[in-house]
Structure formats: C-alpha cells, structure tokens
Protein backbone atom coordinates (compact mmCIF):
# COMPACT_ATOMS: atom_id res chain seq x y z
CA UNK A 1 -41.66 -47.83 -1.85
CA UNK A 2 -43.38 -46.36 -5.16
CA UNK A 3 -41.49 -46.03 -7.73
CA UNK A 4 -41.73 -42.24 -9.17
CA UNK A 5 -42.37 -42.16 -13.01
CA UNK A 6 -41.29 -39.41 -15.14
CA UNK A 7 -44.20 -37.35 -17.12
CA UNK A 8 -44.01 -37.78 -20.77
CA UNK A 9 -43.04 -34.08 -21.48
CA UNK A 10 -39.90 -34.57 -19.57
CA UNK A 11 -39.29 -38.11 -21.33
CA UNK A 12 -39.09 -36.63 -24.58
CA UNK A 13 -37.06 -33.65 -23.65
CA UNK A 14 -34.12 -35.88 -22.22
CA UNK A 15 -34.82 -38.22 -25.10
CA UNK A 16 -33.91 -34.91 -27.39
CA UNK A 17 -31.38 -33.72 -25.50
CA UNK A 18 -29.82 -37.08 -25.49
CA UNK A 19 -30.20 -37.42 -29.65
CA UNK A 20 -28.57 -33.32 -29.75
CA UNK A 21 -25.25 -34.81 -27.47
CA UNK A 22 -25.02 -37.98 -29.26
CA UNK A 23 -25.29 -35.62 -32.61
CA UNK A 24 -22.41 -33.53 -31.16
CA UNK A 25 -20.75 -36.42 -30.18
CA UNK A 26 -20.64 -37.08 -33.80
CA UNK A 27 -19.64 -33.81 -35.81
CA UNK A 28 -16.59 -33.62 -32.90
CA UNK A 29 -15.50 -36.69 -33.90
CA UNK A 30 -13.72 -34.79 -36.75
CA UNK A 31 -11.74 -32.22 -34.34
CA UNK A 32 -11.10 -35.19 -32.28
CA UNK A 33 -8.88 -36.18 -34.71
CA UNK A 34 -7.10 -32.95 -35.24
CA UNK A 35 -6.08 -32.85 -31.36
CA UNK A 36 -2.70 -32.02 -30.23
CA UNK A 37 -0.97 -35.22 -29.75
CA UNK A 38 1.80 -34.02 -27.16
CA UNK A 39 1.91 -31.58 -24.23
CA UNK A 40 3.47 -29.23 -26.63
CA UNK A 41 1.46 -29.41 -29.43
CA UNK A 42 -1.70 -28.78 -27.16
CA UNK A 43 -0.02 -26.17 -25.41
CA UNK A 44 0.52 -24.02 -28.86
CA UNK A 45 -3.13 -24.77 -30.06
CA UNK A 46 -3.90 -21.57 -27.09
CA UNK A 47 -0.67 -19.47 -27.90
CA UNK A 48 1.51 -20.98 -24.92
CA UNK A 49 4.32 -23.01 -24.43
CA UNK A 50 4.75 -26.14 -22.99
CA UNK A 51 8.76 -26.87 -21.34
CA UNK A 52 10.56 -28.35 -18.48
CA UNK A 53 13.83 -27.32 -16.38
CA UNK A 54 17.16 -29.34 -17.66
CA UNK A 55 20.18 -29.69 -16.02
CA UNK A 56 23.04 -30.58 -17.66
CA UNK A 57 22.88 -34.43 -16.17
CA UNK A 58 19.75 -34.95 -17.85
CA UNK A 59 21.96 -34.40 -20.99
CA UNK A 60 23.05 -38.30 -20.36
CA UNK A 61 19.51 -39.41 -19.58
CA UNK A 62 17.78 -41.10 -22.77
CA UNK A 63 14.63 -41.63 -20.93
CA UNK A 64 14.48 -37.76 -20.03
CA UNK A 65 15.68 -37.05 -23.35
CA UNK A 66 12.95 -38.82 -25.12
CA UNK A 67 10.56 -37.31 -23.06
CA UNK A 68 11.64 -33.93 -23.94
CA UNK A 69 12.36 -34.15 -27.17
CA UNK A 70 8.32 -35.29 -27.91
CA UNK A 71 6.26 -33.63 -25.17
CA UNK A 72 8.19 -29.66 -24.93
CA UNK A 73 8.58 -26.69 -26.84
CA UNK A 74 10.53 -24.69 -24.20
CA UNK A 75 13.30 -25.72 -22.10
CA UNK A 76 15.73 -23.69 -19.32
CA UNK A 77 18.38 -24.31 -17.66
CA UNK A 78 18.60 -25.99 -14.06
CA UNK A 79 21.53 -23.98 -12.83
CA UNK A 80 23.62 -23.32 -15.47
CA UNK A 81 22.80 -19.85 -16.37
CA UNK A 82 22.89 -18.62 -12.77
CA UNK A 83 25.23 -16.09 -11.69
CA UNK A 84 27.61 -18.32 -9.91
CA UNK A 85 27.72 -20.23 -12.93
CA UNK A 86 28.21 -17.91 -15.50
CA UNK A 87 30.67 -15.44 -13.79
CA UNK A 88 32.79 -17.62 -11.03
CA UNK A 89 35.10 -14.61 -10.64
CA UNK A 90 34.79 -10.95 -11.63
CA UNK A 91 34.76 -10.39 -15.60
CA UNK A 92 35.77 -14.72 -15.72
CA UNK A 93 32.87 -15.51 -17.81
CA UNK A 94 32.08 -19.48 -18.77
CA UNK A 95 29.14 -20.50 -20.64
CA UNK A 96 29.91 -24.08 -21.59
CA UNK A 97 27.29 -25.63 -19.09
CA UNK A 98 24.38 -23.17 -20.52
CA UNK A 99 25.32 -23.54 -23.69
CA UNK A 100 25.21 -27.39 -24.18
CA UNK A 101 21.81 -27.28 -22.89
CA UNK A 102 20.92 -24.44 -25.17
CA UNK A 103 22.43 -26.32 -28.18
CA UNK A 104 20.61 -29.68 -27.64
CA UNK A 105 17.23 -27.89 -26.77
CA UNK A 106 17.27 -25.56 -30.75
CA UNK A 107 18.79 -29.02 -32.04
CA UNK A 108 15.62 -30.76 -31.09
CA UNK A 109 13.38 -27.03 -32.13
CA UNK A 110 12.88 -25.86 -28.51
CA UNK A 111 13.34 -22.45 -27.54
CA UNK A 112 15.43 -21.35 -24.55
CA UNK A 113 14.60 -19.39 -21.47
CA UNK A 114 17.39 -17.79 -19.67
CA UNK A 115 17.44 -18.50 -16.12
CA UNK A 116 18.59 -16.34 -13.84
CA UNK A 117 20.19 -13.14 -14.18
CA UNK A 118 20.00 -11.99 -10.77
CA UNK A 119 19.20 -13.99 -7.55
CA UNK A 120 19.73 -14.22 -3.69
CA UNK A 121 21.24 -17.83 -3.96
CA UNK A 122 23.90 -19.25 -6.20
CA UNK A 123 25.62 -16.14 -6.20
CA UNK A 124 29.45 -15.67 -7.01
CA UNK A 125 31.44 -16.11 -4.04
CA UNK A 126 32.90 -12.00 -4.90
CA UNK A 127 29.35 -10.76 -4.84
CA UNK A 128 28.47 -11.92 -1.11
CA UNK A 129 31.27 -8.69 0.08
CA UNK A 130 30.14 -6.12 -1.78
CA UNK A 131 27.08 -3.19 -1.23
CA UNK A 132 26.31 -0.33 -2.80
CA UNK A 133 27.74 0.90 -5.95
CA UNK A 134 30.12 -1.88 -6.03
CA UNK A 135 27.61 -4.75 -5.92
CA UNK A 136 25.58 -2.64 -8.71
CA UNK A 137 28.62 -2.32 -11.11
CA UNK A 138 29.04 -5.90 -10.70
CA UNK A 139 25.67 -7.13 -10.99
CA UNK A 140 25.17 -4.56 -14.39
CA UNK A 141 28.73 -6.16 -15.53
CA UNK A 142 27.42 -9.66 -15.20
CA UNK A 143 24.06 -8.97 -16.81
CA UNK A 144 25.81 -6.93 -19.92
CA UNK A 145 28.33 -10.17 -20.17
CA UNK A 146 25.51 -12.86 -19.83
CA UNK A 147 23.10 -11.29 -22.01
CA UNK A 148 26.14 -10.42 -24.68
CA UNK A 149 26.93 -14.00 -24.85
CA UNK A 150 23.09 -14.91 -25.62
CA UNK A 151 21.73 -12.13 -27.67
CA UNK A 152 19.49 -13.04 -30.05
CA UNK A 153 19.50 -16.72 -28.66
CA UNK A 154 17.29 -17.09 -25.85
CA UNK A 155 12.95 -16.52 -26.08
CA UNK A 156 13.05 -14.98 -22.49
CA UNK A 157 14.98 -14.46 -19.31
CA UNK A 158 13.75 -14.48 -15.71
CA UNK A 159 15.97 -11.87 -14.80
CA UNK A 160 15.64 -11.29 -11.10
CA UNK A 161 14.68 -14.87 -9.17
CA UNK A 162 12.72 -14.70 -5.99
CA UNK A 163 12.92 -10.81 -5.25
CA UNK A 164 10.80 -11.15 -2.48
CA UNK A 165 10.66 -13.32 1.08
CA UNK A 166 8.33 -15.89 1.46
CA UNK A 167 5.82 -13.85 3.74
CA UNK A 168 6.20 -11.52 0.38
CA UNK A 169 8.42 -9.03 1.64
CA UNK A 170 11.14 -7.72 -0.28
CA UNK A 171 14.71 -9.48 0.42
CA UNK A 172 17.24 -7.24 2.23
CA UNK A 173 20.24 -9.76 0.65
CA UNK A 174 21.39 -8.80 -2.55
C-alpha cells in the first residue's frame, strides 16, 4: 500500500491554520478566565435564568440546599403554590408552605416563580362540583387572593398549567 503524501501547498496551509488556532487558543485564554463558574452565573452571561423546582422537603436537605444555593438564580415551588394548596376551602387561604420556600430562595438572592394559578390536577376538593359561572367566580377569587398575597414578590407565574391534552387538544376538565 503507498502511502499518499500531501503537496507542499497544502502542508503549509494546515501548518498556518494550525499556528492561527493555537494563536486563538492563546488570546482566549483571557475570557477563559472570566467564565461563569456556576450554572447560574453562565446562564445570566445570555440574559436567562438558571433554577430548579423545590418542594418544601428539600427545605431539610443540605445536600440539595448546597446545590441550590451555588448553581440557581430562580427557584419555584413543587406544589405549594397550587390551587389545592393555597385555597383548601372557599376564601380559606394558607400560604405558609409557599412562603417558606419563597423566603429561603430571596434569602439565598433567587427570584421566585409562582407555580400554578390554575390547573386540571391538584385542584381544591370545592372546585371539582362546580361549572359555569360558579367555577369562574371561584377560580377569579383564588387568583385575586393568591396573587394579593404575592404582589410584588414573585419574577413570574405560570398561571394556567397544562391547558391542553397530551395529543394537544384543549382539556374539557376545568
């Protein structure tokens, strides 16, 4: 088997293209340094945000903790901002499981997302009976009495949670 040589044309093109990347190589070296160091960090370098889902166990769990505490800038709530959370019974409003989550996560200079307002699952036991107007006035009374509690407090909300089937249809359920 002969062994193909290379002309000397393309020797010394790959020979400066090498010298160029190794010359890059170099002047990065410098931004190298200036990298984001967490998930977070990197994440804000292109405007974003980088967070996780707590629940309110993880509040016991130092290795989670840690975690969270160096690598995000964002955190929400598990469950305990969902309706059935939040508003057990109509106008009974209890925040303390959302809120100890939302006061560990600003302690440690996260921001909050609100999750959910509104969703098909984890509903309060009263909303499964009602239709209609009824089920309207007591969805808009939940949302005015969650979003009372956190004004001013929380970056974003999802508001409505999986609107739509799986085969992307719209739900019928409330």
């Amino acid at each position: 088997m002969r062994q193909r040589t290379r002309p000397r044309h393309y020797r010394l093109v790959l020979a400066g293209l090498l010298s160029l990347a190794v010359a890059g190589g170099v002047t990065a070296l410098p931004r190298l340094a200036q990298a984001a160091t967490t998930l977070g960090a990197a994440a804000a370098q292109s405007g974003r945000y980088f967070g996780a889902a707590m629940g309110g166990d993880r509040l016991n769990d130092s290795g989670f903790l840690t975690i969270a505490n160096r690598e995000f800038t964002m955190m929400t709530a598990v469950n305990e901002m969902k309706p059935d959370a939040t508003e057990p019974n109509p106008g009974q409003f209890t925040f303390g499981a959302g809120d100890a989550i939302y006061n560990w996560a600003t302690q440690h200079g996260m921001r909050v997302r609100g999750h959910t307002l509104a969703w098909h699952a984890q509903q309060p036991g009263f909303w499964r009976n009602l239709s209609g107007s009824g089920l309207r006035s007591a969805m808009i009374e939940h949302i005015n009495g969650v979003m009372a509690h956190y004004k001013g407090k929380l970056a974003y909300w999802d508001v409505v949670n999986e609107a739509f089937n799986e085969d992307g249809s719209r739900r019928q359920s409330n």
